[in-house]
N, C-alpha and C. Protein backbone atom coordinates (compact mmCIF):
# COMPACT_ATOMS: atom_id res chain seq x y z
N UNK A 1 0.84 -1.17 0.00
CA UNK A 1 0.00 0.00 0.00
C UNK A 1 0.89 1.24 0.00
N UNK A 2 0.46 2.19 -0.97
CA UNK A 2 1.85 3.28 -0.68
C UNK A 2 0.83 4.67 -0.35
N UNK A 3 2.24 5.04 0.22
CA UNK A 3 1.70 6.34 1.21
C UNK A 3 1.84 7.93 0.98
N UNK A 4 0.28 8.29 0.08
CA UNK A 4 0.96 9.92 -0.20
C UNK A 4 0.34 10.73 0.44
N UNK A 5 0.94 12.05 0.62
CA UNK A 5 0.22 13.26 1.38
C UNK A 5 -0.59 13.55 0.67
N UNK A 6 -1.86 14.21 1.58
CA UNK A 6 -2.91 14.97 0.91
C UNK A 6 -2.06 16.51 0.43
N UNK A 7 -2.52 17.03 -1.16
CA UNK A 7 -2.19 17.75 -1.36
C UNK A 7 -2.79 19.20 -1.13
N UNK A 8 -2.70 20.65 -1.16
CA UNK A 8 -3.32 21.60 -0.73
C UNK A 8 -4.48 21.33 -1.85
N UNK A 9 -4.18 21.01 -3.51
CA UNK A 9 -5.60 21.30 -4.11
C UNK A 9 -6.69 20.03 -3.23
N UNK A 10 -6.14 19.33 -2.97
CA UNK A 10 -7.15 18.04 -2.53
C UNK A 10 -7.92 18.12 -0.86
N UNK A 11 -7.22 19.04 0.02
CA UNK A 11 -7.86 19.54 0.83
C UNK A 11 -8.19 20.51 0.85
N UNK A 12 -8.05 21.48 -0.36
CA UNK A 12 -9.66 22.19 -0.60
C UNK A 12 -10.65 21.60 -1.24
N UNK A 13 -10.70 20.91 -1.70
CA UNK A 13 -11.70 20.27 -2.67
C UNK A 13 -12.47 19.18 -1.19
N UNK A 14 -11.52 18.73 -0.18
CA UNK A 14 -12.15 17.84 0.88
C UNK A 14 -13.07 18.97 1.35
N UNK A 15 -12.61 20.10 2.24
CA UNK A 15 -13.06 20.91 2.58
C UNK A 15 -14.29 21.66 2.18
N UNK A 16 -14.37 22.06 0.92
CA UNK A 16 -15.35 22.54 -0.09
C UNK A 16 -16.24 21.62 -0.40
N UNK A 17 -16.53 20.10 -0.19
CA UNK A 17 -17.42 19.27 -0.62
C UNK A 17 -17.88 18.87 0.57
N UNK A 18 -17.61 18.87 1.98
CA UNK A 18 -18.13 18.77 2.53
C UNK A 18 -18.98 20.09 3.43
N UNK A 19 -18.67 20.87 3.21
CA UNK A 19 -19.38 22.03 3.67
C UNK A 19 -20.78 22.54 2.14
N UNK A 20 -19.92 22.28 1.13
CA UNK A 20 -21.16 22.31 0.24
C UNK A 20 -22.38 21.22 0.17
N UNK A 21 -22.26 19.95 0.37
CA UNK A 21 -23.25 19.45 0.73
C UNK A 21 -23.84 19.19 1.91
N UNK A 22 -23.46 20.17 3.04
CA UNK A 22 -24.02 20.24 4.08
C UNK A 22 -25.02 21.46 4.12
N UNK A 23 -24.85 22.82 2.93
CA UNK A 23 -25.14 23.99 2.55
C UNK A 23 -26.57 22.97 2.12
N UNK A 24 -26.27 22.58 0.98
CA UNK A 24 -27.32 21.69 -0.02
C UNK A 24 -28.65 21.14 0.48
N UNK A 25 -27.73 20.24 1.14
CA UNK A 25 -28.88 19.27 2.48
C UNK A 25 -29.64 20.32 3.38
N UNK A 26 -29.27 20.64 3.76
CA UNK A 26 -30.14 21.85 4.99
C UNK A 26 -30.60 22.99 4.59
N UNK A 27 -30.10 23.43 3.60
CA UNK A 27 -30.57 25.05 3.15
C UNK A 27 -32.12 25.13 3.01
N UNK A 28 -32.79 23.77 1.69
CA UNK A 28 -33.89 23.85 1.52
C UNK A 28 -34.84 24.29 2.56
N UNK A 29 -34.16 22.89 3.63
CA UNK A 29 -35.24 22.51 4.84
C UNK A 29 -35.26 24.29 5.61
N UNK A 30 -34.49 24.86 5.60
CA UNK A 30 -34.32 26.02 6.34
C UNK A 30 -35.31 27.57 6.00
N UNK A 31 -35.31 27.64 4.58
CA UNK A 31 -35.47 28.13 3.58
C UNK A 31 -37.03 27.74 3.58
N UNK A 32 -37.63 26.88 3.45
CA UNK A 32 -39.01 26.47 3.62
C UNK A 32 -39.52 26.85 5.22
N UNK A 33 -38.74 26.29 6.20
CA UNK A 33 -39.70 26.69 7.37
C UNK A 33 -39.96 28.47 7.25
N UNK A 34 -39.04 28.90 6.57
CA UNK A 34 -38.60 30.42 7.16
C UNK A 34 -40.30 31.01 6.21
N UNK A 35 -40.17 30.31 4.54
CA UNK A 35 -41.16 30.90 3.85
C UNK A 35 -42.35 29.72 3.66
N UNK A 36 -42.61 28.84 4.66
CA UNK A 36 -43.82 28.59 4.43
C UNK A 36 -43.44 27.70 3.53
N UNK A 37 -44.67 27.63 2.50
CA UNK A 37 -44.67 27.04 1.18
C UNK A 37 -44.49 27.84 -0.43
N UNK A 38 -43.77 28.89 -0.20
CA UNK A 38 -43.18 29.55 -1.18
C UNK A 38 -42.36 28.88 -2.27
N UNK A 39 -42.83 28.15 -2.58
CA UNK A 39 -42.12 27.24 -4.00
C UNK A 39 -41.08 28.24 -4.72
N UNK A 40 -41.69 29.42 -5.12
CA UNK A 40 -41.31 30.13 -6.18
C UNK A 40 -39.97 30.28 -5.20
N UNK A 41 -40.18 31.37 -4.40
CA UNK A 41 -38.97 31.70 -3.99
C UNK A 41 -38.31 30.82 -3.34
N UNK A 42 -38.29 30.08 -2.81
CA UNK A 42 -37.39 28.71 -2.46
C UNK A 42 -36.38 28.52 -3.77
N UNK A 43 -37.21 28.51 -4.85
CA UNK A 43 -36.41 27.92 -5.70
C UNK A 43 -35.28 29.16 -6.31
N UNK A 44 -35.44 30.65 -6.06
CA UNK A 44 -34.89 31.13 -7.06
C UNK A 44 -33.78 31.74 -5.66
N UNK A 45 -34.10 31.18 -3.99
CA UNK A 45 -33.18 31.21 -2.73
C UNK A 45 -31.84 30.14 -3.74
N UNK A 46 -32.57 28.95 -4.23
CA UNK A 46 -31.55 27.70 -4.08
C UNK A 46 -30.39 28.03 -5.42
N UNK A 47 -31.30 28.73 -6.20
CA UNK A 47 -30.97 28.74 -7.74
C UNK A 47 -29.66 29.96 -7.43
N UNK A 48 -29.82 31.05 -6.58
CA UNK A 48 -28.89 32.17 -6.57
C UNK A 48 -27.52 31.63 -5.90
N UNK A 49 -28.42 30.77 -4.29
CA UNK A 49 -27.42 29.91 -4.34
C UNK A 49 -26.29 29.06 -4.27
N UNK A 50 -26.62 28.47 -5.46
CA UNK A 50 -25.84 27.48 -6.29
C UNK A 50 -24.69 28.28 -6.44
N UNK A 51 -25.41 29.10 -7.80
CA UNK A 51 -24.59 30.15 -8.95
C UNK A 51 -23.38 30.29 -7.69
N UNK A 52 -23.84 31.05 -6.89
CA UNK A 52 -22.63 32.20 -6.08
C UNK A 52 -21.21 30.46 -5.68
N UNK A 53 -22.11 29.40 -4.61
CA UNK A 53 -21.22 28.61 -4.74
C UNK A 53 -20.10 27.95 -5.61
N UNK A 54 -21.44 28.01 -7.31
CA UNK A 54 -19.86 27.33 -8.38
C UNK A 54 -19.37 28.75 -8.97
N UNK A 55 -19.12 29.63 -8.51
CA UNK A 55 -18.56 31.04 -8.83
C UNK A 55 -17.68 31.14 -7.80
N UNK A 56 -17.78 30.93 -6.12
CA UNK A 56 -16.78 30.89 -5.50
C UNK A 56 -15.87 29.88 -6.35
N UNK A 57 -16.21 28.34 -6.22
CA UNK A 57 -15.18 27.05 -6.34
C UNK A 57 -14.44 27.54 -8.18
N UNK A 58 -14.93 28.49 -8.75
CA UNK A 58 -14.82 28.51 -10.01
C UNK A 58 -13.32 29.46 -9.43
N UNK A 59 -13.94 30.63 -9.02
CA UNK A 59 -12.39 31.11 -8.66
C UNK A 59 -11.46 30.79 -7.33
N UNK A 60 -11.79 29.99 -6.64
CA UNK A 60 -10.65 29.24 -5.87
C UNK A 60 -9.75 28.36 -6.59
N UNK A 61 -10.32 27.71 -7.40
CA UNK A 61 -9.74 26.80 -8.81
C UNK A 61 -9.04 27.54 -9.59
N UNK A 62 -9.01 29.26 -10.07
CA UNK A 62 -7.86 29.57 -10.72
C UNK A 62 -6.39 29.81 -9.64
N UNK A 63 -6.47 30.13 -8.74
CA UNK A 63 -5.75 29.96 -7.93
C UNK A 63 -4.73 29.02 -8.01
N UNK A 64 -4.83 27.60 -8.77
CA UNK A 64 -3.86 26.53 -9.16
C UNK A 64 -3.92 26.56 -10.82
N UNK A 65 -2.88 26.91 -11.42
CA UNK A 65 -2.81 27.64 -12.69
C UNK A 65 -2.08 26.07 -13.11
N UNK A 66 -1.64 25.07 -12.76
CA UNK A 66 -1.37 23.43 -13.30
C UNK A 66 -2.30 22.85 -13.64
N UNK A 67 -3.73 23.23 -12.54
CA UNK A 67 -4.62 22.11 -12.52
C UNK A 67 -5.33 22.69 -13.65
N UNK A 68 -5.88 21.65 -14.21
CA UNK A 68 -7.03 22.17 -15.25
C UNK A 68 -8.83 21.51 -15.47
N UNK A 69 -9.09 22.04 -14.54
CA UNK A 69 -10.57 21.83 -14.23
C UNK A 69 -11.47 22.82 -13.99
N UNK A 70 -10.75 24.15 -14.96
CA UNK A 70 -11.68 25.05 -15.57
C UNK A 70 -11.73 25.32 -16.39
């Protein structure tokens, strides 16, 4: 079995996936008690977001100018 360090891109990406699907999971539920049954706006709470989240990870990712997963 061989033994490598976690690298800085790979513990942001640990970091960032687990706080984003903890955002994901709970936001709805949060977001609904607050408005009731507001469908509409629930959805355009989840839809804004998203955006802002893959806009952060979009520019934390130029930050590593090797990696190419933008």
């Amino acid at each position: 079995m061989l033994k490598y360090k976690v690298g800085t891109l790979e513990a942001v990406m640990l970091i960032l996936t687990i706080v984003i699907v903890h955002t994901i999971l709970s936001l709805p539920r949060d977001i609904l008690v607050i408005t009731s049954s507001a469908t509409i706006l629930n959805l355009i709470y989840i839809t804004a977001i998203a955006l802002c989240i893959g806009y952060f990870i979009y520019r934390l990712l130029r930050n590593f100018p090797r990696s190419r997963y933008y």
